[in-house]
Protein backbone atom coordinates (compact mmCIF):
# COMPACT_ATOMS: atom_id res chain seq x y z
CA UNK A 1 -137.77 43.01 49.39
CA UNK A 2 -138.17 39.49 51.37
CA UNK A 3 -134.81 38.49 50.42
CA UNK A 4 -132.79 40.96 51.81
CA UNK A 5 -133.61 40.41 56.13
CA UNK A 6 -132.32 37.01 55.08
CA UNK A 7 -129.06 37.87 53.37
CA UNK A 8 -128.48 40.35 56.50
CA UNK A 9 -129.44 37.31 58.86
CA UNK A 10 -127.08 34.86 56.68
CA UNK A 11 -123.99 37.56 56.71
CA UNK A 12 -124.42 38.49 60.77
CA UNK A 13 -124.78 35.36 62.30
CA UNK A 14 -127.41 35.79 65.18
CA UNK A 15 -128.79 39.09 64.18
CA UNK A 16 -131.99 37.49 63.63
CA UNK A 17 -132.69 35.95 66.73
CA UNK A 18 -131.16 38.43 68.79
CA UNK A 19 -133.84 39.51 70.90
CA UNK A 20 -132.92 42.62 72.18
CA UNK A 21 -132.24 45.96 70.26
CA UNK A 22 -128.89 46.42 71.36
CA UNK A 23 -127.36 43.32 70.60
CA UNK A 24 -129.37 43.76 66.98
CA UNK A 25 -127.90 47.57 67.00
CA UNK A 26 -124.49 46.39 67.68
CA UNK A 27 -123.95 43.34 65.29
CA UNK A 28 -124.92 45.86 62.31
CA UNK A 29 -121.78 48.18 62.83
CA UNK A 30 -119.43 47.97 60.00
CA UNK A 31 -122.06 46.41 58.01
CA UNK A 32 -121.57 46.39 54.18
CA UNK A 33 -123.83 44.94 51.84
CA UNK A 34 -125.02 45.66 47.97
CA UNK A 35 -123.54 49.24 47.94
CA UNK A 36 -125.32 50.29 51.12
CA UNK A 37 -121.96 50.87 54.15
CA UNK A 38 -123.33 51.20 57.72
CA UNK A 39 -120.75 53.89 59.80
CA UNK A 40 -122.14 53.35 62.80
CA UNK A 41 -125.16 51.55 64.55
CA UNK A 42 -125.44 53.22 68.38
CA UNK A 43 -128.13 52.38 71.05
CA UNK A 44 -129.58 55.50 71.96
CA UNK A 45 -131.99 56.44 74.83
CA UNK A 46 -133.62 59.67 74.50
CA UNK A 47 -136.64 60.25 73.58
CA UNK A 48 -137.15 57.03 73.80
CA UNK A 49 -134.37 53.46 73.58
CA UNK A 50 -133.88 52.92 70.10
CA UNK A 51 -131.17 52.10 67.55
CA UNK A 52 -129.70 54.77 65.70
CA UNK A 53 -127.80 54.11 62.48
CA UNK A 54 -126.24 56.27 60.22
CA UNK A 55 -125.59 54.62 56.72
CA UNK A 56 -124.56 56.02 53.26
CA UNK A 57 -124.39 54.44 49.42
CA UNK A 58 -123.70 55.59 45.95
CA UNK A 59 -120.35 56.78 46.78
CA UNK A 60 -118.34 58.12 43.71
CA UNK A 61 -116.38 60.82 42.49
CA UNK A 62 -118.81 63.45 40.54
CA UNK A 63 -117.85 65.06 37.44
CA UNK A 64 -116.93 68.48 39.40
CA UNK A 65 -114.11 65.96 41.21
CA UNK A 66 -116.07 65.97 44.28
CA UNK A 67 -116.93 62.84 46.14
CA UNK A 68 -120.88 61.99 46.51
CA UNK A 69 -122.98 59.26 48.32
CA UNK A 70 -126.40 58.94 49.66
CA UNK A 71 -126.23 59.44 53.60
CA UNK A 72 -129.36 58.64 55.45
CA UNK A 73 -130.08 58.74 59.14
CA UNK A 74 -132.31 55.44 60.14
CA UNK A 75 -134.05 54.82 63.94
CA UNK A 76 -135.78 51.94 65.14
CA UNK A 77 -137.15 52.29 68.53
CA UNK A 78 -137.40 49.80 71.38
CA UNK A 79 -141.18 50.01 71.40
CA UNK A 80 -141.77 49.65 67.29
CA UNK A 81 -145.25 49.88 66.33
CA UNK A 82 -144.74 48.55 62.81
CA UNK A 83 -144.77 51.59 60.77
CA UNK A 84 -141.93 53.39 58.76
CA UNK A 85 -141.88 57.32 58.86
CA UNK A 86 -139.71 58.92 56.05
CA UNK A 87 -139.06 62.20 56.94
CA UNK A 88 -138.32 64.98 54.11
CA UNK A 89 -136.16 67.58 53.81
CA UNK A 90 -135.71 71.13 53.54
CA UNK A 91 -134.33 73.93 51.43
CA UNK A 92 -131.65 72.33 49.12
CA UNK A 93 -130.88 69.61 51.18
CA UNK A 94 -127.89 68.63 51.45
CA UNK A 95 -127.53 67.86 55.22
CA UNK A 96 -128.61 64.54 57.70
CA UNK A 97 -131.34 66.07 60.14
CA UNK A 98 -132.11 63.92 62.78
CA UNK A 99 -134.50 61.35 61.83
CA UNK A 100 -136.75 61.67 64.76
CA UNK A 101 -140.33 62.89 62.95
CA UNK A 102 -141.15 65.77 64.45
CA UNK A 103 -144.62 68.03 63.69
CA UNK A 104 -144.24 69.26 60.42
CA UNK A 105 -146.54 72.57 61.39
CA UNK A 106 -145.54 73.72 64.56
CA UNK A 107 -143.43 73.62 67.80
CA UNK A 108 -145.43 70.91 69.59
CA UNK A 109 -146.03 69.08 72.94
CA UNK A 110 -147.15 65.84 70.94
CA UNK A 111 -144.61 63.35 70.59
CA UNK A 112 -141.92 63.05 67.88
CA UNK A 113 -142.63 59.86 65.48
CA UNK A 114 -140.23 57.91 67.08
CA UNK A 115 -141.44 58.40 70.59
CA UNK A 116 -144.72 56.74 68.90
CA UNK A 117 -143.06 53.99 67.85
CA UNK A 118 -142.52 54.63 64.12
CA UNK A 119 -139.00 53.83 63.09
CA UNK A 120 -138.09 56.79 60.65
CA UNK A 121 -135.39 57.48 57.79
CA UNK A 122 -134.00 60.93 56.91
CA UNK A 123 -131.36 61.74 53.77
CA UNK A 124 -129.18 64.46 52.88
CA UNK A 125 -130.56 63.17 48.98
CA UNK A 126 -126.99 62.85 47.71
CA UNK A 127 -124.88 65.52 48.60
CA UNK A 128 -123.08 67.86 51.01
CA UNK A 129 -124.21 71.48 51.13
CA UNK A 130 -121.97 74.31 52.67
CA UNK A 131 -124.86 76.28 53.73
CA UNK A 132 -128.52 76.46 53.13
CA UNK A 133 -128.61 78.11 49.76
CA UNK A 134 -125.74 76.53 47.85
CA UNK A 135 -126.58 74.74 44.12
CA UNK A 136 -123.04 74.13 43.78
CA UNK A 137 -123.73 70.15 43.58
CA UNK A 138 -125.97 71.04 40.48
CA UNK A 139 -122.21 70.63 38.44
CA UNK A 140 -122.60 66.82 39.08
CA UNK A 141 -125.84 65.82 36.67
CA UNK A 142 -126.26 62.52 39.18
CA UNK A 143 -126.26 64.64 42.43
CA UNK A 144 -128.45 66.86 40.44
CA UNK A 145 -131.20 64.16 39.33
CA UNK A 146 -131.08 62.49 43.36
CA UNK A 147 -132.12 65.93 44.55
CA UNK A 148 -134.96 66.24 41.69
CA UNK A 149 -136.48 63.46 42.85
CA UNK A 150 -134.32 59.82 42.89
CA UNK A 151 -132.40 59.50 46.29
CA UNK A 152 -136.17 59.38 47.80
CA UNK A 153 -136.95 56.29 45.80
CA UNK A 154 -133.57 54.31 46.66
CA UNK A 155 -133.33 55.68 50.23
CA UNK A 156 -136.90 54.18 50.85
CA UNK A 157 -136.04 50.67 49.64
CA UNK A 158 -133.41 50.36 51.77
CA UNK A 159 -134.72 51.82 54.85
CA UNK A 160 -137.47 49.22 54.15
CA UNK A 161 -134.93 46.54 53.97
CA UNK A 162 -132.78 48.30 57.88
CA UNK A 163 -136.60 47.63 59.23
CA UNK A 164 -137.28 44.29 58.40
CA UNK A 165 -133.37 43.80 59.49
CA UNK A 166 -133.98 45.11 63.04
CA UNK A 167 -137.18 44.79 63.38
CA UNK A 168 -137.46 41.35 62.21
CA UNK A 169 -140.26 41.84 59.49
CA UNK A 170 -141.18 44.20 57.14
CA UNK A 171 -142.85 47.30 57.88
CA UNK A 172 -146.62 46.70 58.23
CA UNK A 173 -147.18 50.59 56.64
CA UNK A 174 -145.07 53.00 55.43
CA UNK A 175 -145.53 56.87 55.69
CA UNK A 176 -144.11 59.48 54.24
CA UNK A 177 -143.98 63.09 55.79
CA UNK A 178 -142.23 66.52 55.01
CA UNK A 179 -142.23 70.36 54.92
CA UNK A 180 -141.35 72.72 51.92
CA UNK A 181 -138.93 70.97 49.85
CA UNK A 182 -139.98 67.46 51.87
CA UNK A 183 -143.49 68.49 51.02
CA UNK A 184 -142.10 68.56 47.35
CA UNK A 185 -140.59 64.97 47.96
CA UNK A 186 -143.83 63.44 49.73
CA UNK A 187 -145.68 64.48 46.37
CA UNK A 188 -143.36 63.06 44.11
CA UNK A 189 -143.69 59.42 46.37
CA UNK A 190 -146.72 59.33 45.43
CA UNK A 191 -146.55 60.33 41.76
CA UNK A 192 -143.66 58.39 41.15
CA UNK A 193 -143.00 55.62 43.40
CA UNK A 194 -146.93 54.76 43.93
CA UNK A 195 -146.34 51.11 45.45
CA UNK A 196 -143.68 52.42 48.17
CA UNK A 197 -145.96 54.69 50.37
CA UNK A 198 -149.42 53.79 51.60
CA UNK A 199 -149.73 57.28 53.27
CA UNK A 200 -147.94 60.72 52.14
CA UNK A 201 -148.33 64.14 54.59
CA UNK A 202 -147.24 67.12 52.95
CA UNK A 203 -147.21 70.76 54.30
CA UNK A 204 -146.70 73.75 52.41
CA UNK A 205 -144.59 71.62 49.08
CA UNK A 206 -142.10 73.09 46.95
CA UNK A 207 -144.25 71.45 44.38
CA UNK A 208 -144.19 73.58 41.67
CA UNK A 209 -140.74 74.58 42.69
CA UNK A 210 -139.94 76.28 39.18
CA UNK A 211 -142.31 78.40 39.15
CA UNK A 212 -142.27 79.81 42.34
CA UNK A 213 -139.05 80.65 42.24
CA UNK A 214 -139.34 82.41 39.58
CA UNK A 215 -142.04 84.30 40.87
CA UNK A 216 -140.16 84.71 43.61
CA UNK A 217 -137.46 86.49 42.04
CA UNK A 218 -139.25 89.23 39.82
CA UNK A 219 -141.23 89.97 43.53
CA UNK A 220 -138.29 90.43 44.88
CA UNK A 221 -137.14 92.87 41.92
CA UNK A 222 -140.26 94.85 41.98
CA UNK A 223 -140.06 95.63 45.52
CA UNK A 224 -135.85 96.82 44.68
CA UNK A 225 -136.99 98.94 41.68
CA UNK A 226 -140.07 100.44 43.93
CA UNK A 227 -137.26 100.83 46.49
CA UNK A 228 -134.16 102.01 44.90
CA UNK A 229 -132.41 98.89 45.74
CA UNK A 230 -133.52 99.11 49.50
CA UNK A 231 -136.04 96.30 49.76
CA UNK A 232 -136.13 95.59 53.21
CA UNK A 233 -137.08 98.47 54.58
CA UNK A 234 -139.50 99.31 51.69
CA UNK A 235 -142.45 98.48 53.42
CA UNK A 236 -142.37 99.66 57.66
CA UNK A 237 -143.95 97.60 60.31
CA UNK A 238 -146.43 100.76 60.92
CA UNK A 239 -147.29 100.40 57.03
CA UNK A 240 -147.51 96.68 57.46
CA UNK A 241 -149.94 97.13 60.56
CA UNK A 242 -152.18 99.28 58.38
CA UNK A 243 -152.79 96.98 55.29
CA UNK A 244 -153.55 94.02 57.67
CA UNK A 245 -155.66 96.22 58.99
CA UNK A 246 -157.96 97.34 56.36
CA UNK A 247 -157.46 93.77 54.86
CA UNK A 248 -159.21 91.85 58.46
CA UNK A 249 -161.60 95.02 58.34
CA UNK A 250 -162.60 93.97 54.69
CA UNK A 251 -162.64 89.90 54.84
CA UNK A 252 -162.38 88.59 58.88
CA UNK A 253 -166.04 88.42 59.71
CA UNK A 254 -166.74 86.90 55.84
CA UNK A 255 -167.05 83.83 58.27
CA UNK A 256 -169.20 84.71 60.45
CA UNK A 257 -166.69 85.53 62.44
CA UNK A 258 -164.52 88.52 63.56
CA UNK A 259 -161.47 86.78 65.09
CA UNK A 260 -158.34 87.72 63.47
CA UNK A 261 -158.88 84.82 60.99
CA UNK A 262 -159.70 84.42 57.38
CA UNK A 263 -161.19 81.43 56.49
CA UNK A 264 -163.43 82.32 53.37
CA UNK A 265 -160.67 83.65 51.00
CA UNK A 266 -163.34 82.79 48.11
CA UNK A 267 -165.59 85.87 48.87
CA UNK A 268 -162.22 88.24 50.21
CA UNK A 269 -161.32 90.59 47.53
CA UNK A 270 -158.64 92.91 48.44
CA UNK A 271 -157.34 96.07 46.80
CA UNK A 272 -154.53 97.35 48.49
CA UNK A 273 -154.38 100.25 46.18
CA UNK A 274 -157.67 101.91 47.80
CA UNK A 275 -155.12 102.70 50.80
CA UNK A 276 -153.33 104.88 48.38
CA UNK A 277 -153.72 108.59 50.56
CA UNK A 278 -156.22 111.27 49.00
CA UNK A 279 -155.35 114.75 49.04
CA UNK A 280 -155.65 115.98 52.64
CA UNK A 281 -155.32 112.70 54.06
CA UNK A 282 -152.85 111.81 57.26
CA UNK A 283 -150.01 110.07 55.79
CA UNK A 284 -150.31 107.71 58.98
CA UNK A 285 -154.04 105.84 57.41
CA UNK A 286 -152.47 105.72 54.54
CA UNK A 287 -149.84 104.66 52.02
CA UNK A 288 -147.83 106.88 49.58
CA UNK A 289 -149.84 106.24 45.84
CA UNK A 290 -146.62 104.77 44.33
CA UNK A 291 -145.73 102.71 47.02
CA UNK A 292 -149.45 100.86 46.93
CA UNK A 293 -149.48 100.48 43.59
CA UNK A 294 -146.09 99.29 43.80
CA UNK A 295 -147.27 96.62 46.30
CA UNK A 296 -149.89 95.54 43.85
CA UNK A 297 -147.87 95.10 41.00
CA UNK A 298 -145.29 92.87 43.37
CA UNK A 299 -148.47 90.40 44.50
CA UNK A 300 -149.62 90.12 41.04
CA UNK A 301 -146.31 89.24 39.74
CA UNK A 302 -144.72 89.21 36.39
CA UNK A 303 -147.71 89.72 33.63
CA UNK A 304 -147.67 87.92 30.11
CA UNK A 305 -148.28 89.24 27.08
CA UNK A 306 -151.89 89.84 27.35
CA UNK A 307 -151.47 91.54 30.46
CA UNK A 308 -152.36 88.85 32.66
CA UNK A 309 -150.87 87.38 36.03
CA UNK A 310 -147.62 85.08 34.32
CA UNK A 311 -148.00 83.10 37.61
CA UNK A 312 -150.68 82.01 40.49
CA UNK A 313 -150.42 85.89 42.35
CA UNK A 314 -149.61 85.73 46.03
CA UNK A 315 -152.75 85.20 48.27
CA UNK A 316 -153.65 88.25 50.68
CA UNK A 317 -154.44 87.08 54.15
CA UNK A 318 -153.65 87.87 57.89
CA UNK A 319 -149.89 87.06 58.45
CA UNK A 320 -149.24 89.18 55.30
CA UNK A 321 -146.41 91.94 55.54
CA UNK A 322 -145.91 91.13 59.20
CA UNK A 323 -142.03 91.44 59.78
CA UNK A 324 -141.62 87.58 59.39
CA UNK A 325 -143.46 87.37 56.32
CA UNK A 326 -141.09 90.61 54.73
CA UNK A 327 -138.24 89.24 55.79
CA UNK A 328 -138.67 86.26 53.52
CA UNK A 329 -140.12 88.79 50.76
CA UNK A 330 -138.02 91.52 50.67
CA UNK A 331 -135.45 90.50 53.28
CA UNK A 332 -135.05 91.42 56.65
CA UNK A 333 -133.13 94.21 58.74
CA UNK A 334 -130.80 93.02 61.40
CA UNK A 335 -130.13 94.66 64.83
CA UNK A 336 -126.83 95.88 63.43
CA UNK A 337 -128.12 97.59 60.22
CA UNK A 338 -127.30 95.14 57.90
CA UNK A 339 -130.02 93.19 55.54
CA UNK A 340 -130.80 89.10 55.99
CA UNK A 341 -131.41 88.21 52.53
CA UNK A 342 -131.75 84.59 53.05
CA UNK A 343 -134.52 83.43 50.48
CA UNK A 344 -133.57 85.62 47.60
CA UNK A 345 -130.17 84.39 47.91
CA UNK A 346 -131.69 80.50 47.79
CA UNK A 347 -133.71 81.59 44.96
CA UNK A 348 -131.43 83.20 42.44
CA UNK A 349 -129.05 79.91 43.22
CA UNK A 350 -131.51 77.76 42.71
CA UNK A 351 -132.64 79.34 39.35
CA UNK A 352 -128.83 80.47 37.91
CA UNK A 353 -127.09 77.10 39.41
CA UNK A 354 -129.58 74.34 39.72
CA UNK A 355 -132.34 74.81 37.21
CA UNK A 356 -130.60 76.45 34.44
CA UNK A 357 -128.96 74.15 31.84
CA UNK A 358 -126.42 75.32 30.97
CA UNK A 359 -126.13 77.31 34.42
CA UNK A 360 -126.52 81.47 33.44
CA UNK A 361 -124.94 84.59 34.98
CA UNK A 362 -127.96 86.07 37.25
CA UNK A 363 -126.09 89.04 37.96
CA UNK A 364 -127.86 91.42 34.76
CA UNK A 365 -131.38 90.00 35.20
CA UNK A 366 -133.73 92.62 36.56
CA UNK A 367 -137.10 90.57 36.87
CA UNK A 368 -137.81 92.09 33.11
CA UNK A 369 -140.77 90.53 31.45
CA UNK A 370 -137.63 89.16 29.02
CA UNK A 371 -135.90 88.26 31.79
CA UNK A 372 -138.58 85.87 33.23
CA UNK A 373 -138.85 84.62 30.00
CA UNK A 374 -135.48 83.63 29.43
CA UNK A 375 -135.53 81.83 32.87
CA UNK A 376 -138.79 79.84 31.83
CA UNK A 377 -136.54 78.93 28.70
CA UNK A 378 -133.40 77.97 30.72
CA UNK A 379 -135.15 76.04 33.59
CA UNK A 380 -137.77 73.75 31.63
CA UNK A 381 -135.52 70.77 31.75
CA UNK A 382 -134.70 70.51 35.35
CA UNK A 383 -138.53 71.42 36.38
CA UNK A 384 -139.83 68.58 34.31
CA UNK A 385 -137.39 66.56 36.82
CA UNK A 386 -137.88 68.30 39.91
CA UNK A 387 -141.52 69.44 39.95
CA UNK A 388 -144.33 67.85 41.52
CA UNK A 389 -147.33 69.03 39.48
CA UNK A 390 -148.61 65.89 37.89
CA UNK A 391 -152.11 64.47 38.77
CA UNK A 392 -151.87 61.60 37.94
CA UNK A 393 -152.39 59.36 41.09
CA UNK A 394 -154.38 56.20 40.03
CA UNK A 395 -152.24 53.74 40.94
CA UNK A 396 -151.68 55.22 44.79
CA UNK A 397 -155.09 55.63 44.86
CA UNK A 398 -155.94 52.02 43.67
CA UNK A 399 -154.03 50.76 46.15
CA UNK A 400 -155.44 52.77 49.03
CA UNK A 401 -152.55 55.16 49.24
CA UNK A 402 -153.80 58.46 50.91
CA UNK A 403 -151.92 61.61 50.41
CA UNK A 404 -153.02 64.98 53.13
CA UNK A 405 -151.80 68.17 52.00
CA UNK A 406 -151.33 71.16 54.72
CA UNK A 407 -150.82 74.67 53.21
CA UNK A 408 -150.83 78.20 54.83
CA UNK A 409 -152.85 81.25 53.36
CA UNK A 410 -149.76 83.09 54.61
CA UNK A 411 -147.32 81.27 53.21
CA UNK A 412 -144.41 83.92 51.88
CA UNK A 413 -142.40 81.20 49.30
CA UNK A 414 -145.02 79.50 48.04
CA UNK A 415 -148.02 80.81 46.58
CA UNK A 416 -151.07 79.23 48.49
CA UNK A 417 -153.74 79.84 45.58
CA UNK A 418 -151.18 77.76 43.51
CA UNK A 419 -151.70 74.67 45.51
CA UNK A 420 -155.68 75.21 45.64
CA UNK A 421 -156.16 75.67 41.88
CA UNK A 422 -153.43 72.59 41.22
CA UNK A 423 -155.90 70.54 43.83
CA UNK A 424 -158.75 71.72 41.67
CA UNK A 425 -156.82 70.59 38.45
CA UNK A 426 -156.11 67.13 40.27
CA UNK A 427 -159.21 66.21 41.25
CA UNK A 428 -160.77 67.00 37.85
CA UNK A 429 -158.34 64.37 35.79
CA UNK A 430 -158.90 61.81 38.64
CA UNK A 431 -162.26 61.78 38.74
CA UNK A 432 -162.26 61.63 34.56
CA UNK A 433 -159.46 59.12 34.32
CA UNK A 434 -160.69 56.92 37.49
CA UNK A 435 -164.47 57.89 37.51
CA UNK A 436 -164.07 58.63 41.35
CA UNK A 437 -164.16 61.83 43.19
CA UNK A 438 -160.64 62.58 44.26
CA UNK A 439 -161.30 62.69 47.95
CA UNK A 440 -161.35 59.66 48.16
CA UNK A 441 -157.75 59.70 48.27
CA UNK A 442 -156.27 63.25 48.75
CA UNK A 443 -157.56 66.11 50.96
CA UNK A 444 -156.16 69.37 51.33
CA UNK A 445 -156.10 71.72 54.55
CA UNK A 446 -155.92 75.48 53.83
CA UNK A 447 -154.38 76.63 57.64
CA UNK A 448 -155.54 80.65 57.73
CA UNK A 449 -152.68 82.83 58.75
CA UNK A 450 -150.03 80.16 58.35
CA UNK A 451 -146.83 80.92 57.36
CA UNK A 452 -143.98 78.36 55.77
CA UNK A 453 -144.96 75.24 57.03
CA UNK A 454 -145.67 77.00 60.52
CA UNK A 455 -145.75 80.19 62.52
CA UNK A 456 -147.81 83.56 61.44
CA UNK A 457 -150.72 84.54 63.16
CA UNK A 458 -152.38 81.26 63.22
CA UNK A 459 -153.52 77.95 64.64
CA UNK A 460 -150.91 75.81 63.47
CA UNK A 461 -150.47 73.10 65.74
CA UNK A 462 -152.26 70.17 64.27
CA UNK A 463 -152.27 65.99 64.27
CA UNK A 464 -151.58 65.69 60.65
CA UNK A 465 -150.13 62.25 61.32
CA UNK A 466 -152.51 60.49 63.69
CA UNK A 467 -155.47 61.89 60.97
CA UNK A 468 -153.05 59.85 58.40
CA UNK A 469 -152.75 57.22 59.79
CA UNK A 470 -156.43 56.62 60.95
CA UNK A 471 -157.61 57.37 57.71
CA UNK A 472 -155.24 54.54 55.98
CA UNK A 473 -155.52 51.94 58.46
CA UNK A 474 -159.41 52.40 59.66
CA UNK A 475 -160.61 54.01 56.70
CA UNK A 476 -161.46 57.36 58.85
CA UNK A 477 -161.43 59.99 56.64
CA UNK A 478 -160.30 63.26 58.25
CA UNK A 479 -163.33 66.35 57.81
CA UNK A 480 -161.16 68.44 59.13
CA UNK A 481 -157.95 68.67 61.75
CA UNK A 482 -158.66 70.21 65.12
CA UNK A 483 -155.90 73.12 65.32
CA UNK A 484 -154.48 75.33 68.06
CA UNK A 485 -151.47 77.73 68.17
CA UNK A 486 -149.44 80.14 70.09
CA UNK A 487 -150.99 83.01 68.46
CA UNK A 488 -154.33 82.71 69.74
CA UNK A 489 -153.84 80.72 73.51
CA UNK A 490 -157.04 79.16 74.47
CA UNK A 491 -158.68 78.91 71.06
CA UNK A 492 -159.25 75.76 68.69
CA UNK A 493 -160.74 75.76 65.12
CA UNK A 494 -161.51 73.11 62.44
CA UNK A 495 -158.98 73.33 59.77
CA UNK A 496 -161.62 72.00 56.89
CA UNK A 497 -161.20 69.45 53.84
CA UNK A 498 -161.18 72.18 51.64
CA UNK A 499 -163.02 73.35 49.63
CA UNK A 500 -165.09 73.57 52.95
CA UNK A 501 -164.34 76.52 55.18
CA UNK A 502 -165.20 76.91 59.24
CA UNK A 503 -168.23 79.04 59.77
CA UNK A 504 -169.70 80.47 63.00
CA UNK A 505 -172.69 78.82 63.31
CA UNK A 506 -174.08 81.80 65.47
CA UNK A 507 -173.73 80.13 69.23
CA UNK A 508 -171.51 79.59 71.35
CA UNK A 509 -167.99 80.67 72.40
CA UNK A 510 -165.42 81.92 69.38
CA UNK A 511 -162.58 80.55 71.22
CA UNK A 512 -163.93 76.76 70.76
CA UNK A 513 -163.70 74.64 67.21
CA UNK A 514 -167.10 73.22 68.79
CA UNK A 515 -169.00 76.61 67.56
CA UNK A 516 -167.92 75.96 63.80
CA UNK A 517 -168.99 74.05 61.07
CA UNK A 518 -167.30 72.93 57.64
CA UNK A 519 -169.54 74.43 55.17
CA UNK A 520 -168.55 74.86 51.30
């Protein structure tokens, strides 16, 4: 990595005792060197003076006759503090956002990354998507295996090698942080590129991205069977309103607390079939018999042969069937009539286009028990590439790599209990392969009412980063993350290092994190 500020200094005569970032910014335009092909290099002011370059390598023709390259977004501000921030993606990638860094969880008044001083990267991961949900690239097996997991490797080396270019030495840390699908990628850093990261922040990850889409899609097929094909207006917001309801009635105060929140999910055990209506009952306390048992059977997902959940079920808690959460479920209905089937479209591209090999026809399956079995069978080869379930993390971990995982109760993609009983399965093998409690490295923050990656009812606004990068460079391991949201103005809670939850300790004011304790 030491060689290549050198060659950059030897091939742009200058650049290496320029002193100020714009004449640095400027002599890197047009820059070409070992694949990588700098477009343009442009001193930018806002939020803060920095150097913004946009750079791409890899470029070819794929085998669908479609050109490919890496493109990657790099920013090195004025005030550099001596960090690198990668910043993940989203969805299938497949677009340049901004690399500025911003909070992962929620809309926030803290300061982008950059504005801190970090410099940060951002990648489209290899190729050029028309809109959110297209797999088309999936044709090409290269663009295929840099989504999966190998554009993050090579766009981190050379956004190593940009910062010790303009920033005249190599980055003194390097973090890594990302939402959903950059959750997924901030995993796989540390699983397998263990010596490029010394700190990984993930929020709700795509990390077991097979099987949730899976799950996904037979949901989404119960609740069009239960439906007659009219999903997104199976469920009403008055019907919504009423299992929320009964579910805070049942599990808010488990805490010690009755504030719209439920923090001990351990002890909440909701039925929504008991709201099924008894004879005589008003149909407005209650919901039709088939229509709550057709609820159940669409949380529980797809059962295997023993008549067991196939998958991690999806977790009941306070943002549930709120008209956000549906319309990522079911799908939405929009002002003019018409449905917003956004996710289900991702997912049954992702499964037909991307994961199956060789790609299948989705337009006969039905979420069949046979049908989720001959998607398991199609898809295993791409999720052993694009999944982030391994637990193996000794080398990170030897090295004082910390990875901080963020995950919403709520969360309507991703099953929440999937990433608790995979933490569970982690910390086991660590502590029997390494002899040391898994803490020591990884801790995971269970946000009640979160949503994906923000939003619900719940106190989502959180310093993910500055607990990062405390605990990596001053050894302060983070109890918890002091969290506040739109949803509830004026209140604050600790978000605890699970499996500790916040409980009441009796005193004082339920709007203040002050009145709690992390208690297991």
């Amino acid at each position: 990595m030491r060689i290549i500020p050198i060659l950059f200094a030897v091939l742009l005569p200058g650049l290496a005792h320029a002193d100020d970032l714009a004449a640095r910014c400027e002599a890197l335009a047009g820059y070409r060197h070992d694949g990588l092909r700098i477009t343009s290099a442009i001193l930018d002011t806002a939020p803060v003076r920095h150097c913004r370059v946009a750079a791409d390598f890899e470029r070819r023709t794929g085998a669908d006759g479609k050109p490919y390259a890496i493109r990657m977004e790099f920013r090195l501000p004025d005030n550099w503090n001596g960090r690198l921030l990668f910043q993940g993606g989203g969805g299938m990638n497949g677009f340049v956002a901004p690399a500025l860094g911003g909070n992962i969880n929620a809309q926030s008044s803290r300061p982008t990354a950059l504005a801190q001083g970090f410099a940060v990267v951002s990648t489209d991961t290899g190729h050029v998507a028309a809109h959110g949900a297209d797999a088309s690239f999936a044709r090409d097996q290269q663009a295929k295996l840099n989504y999966a997991y190998a554009a993050i490797g090579k766009v981190a080396l050379q956004a190593k090698a940009l910062t010790a270019t303009l920033g005249g030495h190599e980055p003194a840390r390097s973090y890594f942080m990302g939402c959903s699908n950059g959750g997924r990628e901030g995993m796989l850093m540390a699983q397998r590129y263990p010596t490029l990261f010394d700190g990984v922040l993930v929020s709700n990850p795509a990390f077991n991205l097979r099987d949730a889409a899976v799950l996904s899609f037979a949901t989404g097929k119960a609740y069009d069977r239960a439906s007659n094909g009219a999903a997104a207006r199976f469920v009403t917001p008055a019907e919504g309103e009423l299992i929320r309801g009964a579910l805070l009635d049942q599990c808010d105060a488990l805490d010690g607390a009755r504030d719209g929140m439920i923090f001990d999910h351990a002890a909440c055990h909701f039925d929504v079939k008991t709201l099924a209506c008894k004879p005589g009952q008003r149909a407005d306390t209650c919901l039709a018999p088939a229509k709550a048992d057709a609820i159940a059977h669409a949380f529980q997902g797809p059962l295997d042969a023993a008549g067991k959940p196939r998958f991690t079920p999806w977790t009941w808690d306070s943002s549930v069937f709120t008209p956000e959460w549906l319309g990522w479920q079911t799908g939405s209905v929009n002002p003019d009539g018409s449905t917003n089937t956004f996710l289900r479209d991702l997912v049954a591209s992702s499964l037909t286009q991307y994961f199956a090999y060789p790609p299948i026809d989705g337009g006969n399956l039905t979420g069949s028990a046979a049908d989720v079995e001959r998607l398991l069978r199609a898809t295993g080869d791409t999720a052993a590439w694009t999944d982030a379930t391994s637990t193996d993390f000794r080398t990170f971990a030897a090295r004082g790599g910390k990875l901080m995982l963020i995950d919403g109760w709520s969360d309507p993609i991703f099953s929440a209990d999937d990433l608790v009983r995979w933490h569970a399965r982690m910390a086991a093998d660590m502590r029997e392969a390494s002899g040391k409690p898994a803490d020591g490295f990884a801790r995971l923050f269970m946000v009640p009412g979160m949503a994906h990656c923000a939003g619900g009812k719940a106190l989502d606004d959180m310093d993910g980063l500055g607990a990062l990068v405390k605990w990596v460079e001053k050894d302060e391991a983070p109890a918890y993350l002091t969290a506040t949201g739109r949803a509830f103005p004026g209140v604050s809670r600790p978000i605890c290092a699970w499996p500790a939850v916040a409980r009441y300790k009796g005193t004082g004011s339920l709007d203040d994190a002050a009145s709690f304790a992390c208690e297991r």
